[in-house]
Every structure is written in structure tokens, then in C-alpha cells.
Protein backbone atom coordinates (compact mmCIF):
# COMPACT_ATOMS: atom_id res chain seq x y z
CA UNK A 1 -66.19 81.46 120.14
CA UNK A 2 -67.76 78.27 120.32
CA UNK A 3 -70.45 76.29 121.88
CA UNK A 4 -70.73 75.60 125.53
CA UNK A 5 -69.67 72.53 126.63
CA UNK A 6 -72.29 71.65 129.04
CA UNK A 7 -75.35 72.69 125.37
CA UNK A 8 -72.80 69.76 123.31
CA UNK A 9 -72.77 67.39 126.06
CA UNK A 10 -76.41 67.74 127.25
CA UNK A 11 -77.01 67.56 123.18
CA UNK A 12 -80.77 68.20 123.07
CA UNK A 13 -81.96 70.60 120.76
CA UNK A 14 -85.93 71.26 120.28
CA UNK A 15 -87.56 73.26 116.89
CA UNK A 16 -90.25 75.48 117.50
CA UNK A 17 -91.12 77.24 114.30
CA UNK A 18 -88.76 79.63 113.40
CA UNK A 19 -86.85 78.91 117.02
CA UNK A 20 -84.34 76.53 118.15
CA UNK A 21 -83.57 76.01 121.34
CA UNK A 22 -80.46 74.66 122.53
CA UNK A 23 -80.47 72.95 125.73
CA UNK A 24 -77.69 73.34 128.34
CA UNK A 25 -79.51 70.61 131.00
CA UNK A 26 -83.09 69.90 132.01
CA UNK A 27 -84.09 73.48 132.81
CA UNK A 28 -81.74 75.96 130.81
CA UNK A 29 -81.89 76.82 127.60
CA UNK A 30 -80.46 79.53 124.67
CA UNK A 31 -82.89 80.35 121.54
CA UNK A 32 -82.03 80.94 118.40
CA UNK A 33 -84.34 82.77 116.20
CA UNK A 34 -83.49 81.20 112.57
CA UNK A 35 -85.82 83.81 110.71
CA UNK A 36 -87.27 80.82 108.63
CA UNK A 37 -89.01 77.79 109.56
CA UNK A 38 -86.87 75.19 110.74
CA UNK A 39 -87.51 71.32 110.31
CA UNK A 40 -84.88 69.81 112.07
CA UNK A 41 -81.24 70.51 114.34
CA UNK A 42 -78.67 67.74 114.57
CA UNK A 43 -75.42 68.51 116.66
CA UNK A 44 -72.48 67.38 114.33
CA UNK A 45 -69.41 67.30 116.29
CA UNK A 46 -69.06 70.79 118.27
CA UNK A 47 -71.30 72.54 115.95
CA UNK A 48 -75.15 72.47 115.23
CA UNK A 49 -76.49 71.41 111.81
CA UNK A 50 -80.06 74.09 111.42
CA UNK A 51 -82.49 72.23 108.14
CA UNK A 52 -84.58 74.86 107.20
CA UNK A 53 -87.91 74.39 105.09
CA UNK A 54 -86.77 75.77 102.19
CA UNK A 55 -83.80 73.31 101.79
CA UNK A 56 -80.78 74.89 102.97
CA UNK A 57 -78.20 73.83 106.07
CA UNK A 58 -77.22 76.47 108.80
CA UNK A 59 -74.14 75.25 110.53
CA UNK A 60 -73.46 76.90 113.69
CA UNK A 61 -70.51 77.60 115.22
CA UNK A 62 -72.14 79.36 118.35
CA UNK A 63 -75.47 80.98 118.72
CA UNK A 64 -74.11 83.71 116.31
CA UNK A 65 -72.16 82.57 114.01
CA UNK A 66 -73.27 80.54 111.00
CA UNK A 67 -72.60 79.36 107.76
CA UNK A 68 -75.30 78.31 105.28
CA UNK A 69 -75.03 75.30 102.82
């Protein structure tokens, strides 16, 4: 499965500690609990890019599904 269109297009993301949240317009959102601290989120494409303090790249898919670099 992948991403809802409307979180891609909207394509704000915010960082709050060990949380991202993934924005589908002004009002509704989807968290993600990372288990670490996150620094940053970049959308890349159809898929979000998760920097986490310790160095390493999540790449989501969906809110699930991940692969870490």
C-alpha cells in the first residue's frame, strides 16, 4: 500500500520528537511514532525520507512500511 494522495500532495510533514506527523490538509493528520528522535522528514517522490538523530534514513512507503538506510 502506499501513501495517500491527498498526505503527498498537501506535502507537509512536522517532527515532534520521536513523532512525525504527516499532514493530509490544514486540519488532518496521521502520526508516526519513529521510536527515536527524529531531526528532519522530506517527501521524496511518493515516499517519505525519516533522518533520525543517530544518523540513519527511514524511507517510508506508507505509515507502516519502512526501510532503513
Amino acid at each position: 500500500m502506499a501513501w495517500d494522495s491527498k498526505c503527498v500532495n498537501f506535502g507537509v510533514v512536522k517532527v515532534e520528537g520521536d513523532k512525525v506527523k504527516v499532514y493530509k490538509d490544514k486540519f488532518t493528520y496521521i502520526t508516526i511514532s519513529i521510536g527515536k528522535t527524529a531531526t528532519n522528514a522530506i517527501w521524496t517522490g511518493g515516499e517519505l525520507n525519516v533522518y533520525t538523530f543517530d544518523g540513519k534514513v527511514r524511507r517510508y512507503r506508507d505509515q507502516f512500511i519502512y526501510t532503513t538506510f
